[in-house]
Every structure is written in structure tokens, then in C-alpha cells.
Protein backbone atom coordinates (compact mmCIF):
# COMPACT_ATOMS: atom_id res chain seq x y z
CA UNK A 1 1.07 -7.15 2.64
CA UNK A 2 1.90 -4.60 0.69
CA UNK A 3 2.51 -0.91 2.02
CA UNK A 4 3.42 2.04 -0.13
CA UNK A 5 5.18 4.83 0.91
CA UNK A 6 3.31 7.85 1.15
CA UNK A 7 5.66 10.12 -1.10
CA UNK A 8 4.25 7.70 -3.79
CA UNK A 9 1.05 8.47 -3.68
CA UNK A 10 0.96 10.37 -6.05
CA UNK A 11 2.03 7.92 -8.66
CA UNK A 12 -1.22 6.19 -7.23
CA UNK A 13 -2.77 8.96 -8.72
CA UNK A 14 -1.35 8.96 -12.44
CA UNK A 15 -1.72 5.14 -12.21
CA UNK A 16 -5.66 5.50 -11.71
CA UNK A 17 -5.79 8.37 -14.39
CA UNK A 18 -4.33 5.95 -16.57
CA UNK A 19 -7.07 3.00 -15.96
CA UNK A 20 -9.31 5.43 -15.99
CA UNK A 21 -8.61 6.85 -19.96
CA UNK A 22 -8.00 3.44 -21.09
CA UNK A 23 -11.56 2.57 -19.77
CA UNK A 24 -13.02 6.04 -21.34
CA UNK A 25 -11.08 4.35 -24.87
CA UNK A 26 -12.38 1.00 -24.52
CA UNK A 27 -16.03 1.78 -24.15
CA UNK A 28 -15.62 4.20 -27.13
CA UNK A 29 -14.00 1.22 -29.27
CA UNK A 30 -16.55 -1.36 -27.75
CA UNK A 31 -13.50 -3.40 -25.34
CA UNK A 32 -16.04 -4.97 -23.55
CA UNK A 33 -13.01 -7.20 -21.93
CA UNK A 34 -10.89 -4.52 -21.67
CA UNK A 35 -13.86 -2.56 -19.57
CA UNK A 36 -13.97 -5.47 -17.01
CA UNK A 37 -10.05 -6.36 -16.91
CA UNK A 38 -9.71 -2.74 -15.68
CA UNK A 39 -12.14 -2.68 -12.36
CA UNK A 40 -10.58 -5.04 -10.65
CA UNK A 41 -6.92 -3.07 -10.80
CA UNK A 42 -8.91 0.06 -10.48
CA UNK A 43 -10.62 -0.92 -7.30
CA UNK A 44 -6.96 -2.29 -5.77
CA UNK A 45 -5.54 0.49 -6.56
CA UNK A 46 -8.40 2.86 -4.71
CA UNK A 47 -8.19 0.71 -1.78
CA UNK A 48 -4.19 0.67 -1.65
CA UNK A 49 -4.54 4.35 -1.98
CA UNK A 50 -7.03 4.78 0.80
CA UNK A 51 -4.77 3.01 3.18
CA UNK A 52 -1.79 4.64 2.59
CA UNK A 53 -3.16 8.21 3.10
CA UNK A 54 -4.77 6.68 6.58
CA UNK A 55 -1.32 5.16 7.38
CA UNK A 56 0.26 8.70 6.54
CA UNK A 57 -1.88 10.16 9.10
CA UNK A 58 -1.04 7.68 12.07
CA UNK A 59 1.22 9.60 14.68
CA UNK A 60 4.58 7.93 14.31
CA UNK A 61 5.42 5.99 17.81
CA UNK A 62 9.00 5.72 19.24
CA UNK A 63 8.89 2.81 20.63
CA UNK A 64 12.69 3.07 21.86
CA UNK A 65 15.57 0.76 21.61
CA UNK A 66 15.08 -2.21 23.57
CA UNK A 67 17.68 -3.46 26.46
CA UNK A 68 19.16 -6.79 26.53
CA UNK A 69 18.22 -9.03 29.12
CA UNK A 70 21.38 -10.45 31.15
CA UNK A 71 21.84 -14.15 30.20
CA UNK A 72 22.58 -15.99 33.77
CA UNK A 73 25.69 -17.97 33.05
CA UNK A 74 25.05 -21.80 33.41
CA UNK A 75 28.53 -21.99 35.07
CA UNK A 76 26.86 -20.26 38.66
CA UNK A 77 25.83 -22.10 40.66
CA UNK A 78 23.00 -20.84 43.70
């Protein structure tokens, strides 16, 4: 999946500005195709949107480095 970096959400933004005046233009010049070619990226594009700005508020976790585990040596013998 997918996962944009929050400092880009912003070009989320101009991307969605930009499907939306295309739409505005093609229902002025009668696009009927164009009009239904552009809700599917426009609805993506919400929903990527959406989940990056939850994502952005998620605490960050440190989950630490791990430790390696000692490998017992095949040579020892119990």
C-alpha cells in the first residue's frame, strides 16, 4: 500500500484543485467522459488524503533496537 508522507499533503491539495477545475471545464464544454474519468481519481485521492492526516496524528512509537539472541554453538555438547 501506498503511504504518503505527510509534508506532501499539501500537493494532495493542489492535485484535487486540479480535478476539481478540470471537472468545473468539462461540464461547461459538455465532457460527459471527462466528468466520470475524474471521480474515481478524485475520490482516491480524498481517501489517500484522509489517511495520511490520521497517520500524521498517530504518536510515533520507539519501539527500540532489538538484541540478538545468542546462537548455541552445535559444537557443545550437554
Amino acid at each position: 500500500m501506498l503511504h504518503v508522507n505527510p509534508k506532501m499533503l499539501a500537493r494532495l491539495d493542489d492535485l484535487e484543485k486540479n480535478l476539481l477545475s478540470r471537472g468545473d471545464r468539462a461540464e461547461r464544454e459538455g465532457w460527459a467522459g471527462e466528468i466520470e474519468e475524474r471521480n474515481l481519481p478524485l475520490a482516491l485521492l480524498r481517501s489517500k488524503r484522509d489517511e495520511s492526516q490520521r497517520m500524521a496524528r498517530r504518536p510515533v512509537v520507539d519501539l527500540g533496537i532489538p538484541k540478538p539472541c545468542p546462537i548455541p554453538s552445535a559444537l557443545e555438547t550437554h
